[in-house]
C-alpha atoms as a PDB file:
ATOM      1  CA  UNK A   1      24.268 -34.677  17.945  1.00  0.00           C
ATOM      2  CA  UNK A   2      21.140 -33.119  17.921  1.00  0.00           C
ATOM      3  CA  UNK A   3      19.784 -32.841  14.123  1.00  0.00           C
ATOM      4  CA  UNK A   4      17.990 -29.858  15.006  1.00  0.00           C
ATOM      5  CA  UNK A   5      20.917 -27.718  16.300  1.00  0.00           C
ATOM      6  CA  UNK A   6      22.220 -28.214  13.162  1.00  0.00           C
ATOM      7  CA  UNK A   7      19.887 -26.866  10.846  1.00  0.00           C
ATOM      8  CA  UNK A   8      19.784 -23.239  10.327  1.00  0.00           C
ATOM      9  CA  UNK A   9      16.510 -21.510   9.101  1.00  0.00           C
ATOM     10  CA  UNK A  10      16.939 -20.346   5.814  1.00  0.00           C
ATOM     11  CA  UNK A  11      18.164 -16.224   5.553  1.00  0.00           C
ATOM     12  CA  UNK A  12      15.544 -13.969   4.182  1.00  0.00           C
ATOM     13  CA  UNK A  13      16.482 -11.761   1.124  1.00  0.00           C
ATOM     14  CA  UNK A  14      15.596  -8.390   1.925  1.00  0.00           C
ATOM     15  CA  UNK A  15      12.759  -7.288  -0.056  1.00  0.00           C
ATOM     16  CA  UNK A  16      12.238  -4.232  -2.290  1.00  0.00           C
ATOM     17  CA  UNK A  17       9.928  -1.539  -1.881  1.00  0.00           C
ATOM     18  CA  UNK A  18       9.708   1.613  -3.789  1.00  0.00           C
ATOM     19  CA  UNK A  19       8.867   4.919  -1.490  1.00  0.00           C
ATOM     20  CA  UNK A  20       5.112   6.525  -2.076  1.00  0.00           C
ATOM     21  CA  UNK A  21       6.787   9.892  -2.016  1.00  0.00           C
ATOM     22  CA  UNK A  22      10.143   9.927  -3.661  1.00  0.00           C
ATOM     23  CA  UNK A  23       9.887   6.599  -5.801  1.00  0.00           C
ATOM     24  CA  UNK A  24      13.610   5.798  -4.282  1.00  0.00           C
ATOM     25  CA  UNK A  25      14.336   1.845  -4.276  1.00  0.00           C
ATOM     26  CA  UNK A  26      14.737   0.501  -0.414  1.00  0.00           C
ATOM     27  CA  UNK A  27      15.700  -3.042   0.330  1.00  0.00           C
ATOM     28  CA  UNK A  28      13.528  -3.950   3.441  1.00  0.00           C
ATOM     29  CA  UNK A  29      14.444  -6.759   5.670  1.00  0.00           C
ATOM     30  CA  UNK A  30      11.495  -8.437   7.640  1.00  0.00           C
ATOM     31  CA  UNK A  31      12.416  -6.823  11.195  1.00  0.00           C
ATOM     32  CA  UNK A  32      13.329  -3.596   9.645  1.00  0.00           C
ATOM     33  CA  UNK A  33      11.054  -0.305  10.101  1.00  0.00           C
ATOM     34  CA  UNK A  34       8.750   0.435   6.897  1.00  0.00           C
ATOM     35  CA  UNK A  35      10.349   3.963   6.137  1.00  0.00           C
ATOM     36  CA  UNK A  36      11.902   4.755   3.415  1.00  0.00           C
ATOM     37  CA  UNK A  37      16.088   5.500   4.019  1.00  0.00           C
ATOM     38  CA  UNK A  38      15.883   8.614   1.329  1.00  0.00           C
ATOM     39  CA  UNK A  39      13.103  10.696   2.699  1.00  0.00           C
ATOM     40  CA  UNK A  40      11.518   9.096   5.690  1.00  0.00           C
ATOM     41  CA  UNK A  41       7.896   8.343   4.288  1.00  0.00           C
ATOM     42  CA  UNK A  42       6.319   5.734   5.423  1.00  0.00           C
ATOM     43  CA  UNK A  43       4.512   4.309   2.580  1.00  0.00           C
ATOM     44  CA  UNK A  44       6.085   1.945   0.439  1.00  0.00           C
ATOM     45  CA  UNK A  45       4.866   0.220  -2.162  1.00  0.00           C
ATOM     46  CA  UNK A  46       6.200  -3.690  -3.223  1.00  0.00           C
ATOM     47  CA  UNK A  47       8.178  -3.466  -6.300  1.00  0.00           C
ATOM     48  CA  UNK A  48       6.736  -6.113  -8.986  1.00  0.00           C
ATOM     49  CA  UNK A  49       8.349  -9.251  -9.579  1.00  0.00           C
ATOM     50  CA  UNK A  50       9.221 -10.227 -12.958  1.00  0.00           C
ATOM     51  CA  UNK A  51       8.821 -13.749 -12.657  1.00  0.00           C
ATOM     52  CA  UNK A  52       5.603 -15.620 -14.739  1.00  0.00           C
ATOM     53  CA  UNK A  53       3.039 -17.209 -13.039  1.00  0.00           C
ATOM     54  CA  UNK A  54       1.789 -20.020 -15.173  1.00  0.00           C
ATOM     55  CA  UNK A  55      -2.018 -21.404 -14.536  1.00  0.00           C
ATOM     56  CA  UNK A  56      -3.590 -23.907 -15.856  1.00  0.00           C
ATOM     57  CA  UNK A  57      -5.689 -22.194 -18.872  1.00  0.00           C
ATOM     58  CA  UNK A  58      -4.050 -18.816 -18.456  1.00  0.00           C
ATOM     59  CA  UNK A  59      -0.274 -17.294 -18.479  1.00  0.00           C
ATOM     60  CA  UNK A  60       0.535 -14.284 -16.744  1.00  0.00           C
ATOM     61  CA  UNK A  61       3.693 -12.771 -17.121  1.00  0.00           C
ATOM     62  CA  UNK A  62       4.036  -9.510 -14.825  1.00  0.00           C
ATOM     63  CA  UNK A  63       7.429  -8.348 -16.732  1.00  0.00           C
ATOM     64  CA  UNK A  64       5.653  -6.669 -19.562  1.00  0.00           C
ATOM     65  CA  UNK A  65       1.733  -7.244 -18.510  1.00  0.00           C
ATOM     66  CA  UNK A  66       0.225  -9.480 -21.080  1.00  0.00           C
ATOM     67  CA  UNK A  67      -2.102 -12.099 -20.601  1.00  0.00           C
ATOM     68  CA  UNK A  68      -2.191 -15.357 -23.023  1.00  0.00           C
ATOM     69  CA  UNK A  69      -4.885 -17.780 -23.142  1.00  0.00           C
ATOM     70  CA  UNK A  70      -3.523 -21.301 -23.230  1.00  0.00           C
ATOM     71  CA  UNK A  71      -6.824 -23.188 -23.737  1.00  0.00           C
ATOM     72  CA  UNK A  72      -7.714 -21.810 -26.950  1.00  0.00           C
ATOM     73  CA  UNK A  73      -4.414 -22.571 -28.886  1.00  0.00           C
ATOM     74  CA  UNK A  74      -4.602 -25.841 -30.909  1.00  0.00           C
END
């Protein structure tokens, strides 16, 4: 047995996009065309994520867009 047959790549969540036009939610896999399924514009714009991203000397949390300096608290 090979060990390579046997892994399979990991499936790709379709991603979400919101539609320039008529602000409709579209779940977008990676092969699929960038048009939007309501409307049929063609720009979409990535919906934000609401995970935080954590630096070193700075937190940034996207969910409600606040910024806290971690270097100054003692």
């Amino acid at each position: 047995m090979d060990a390579q047959k046997d892994l399979q790549p990991p499936k790709q969540q379709p991603m979400i996009y919101i539609c320039g036009e008529c602000h409709t939610e579209n779940e977008i896999k990676a092969r699929d065309p960038i048009r939007c399924r309501e409307c049929g514009y063609r720009i979409m714009y990535k919906k934000r994520t609401k995970r935080r991203i954590l630096f070193p000397s700075v937190m940034l949390s996207s969910y409600n867009n606040e910024i806290v300096c971690l270097s100054n608290r003692m």
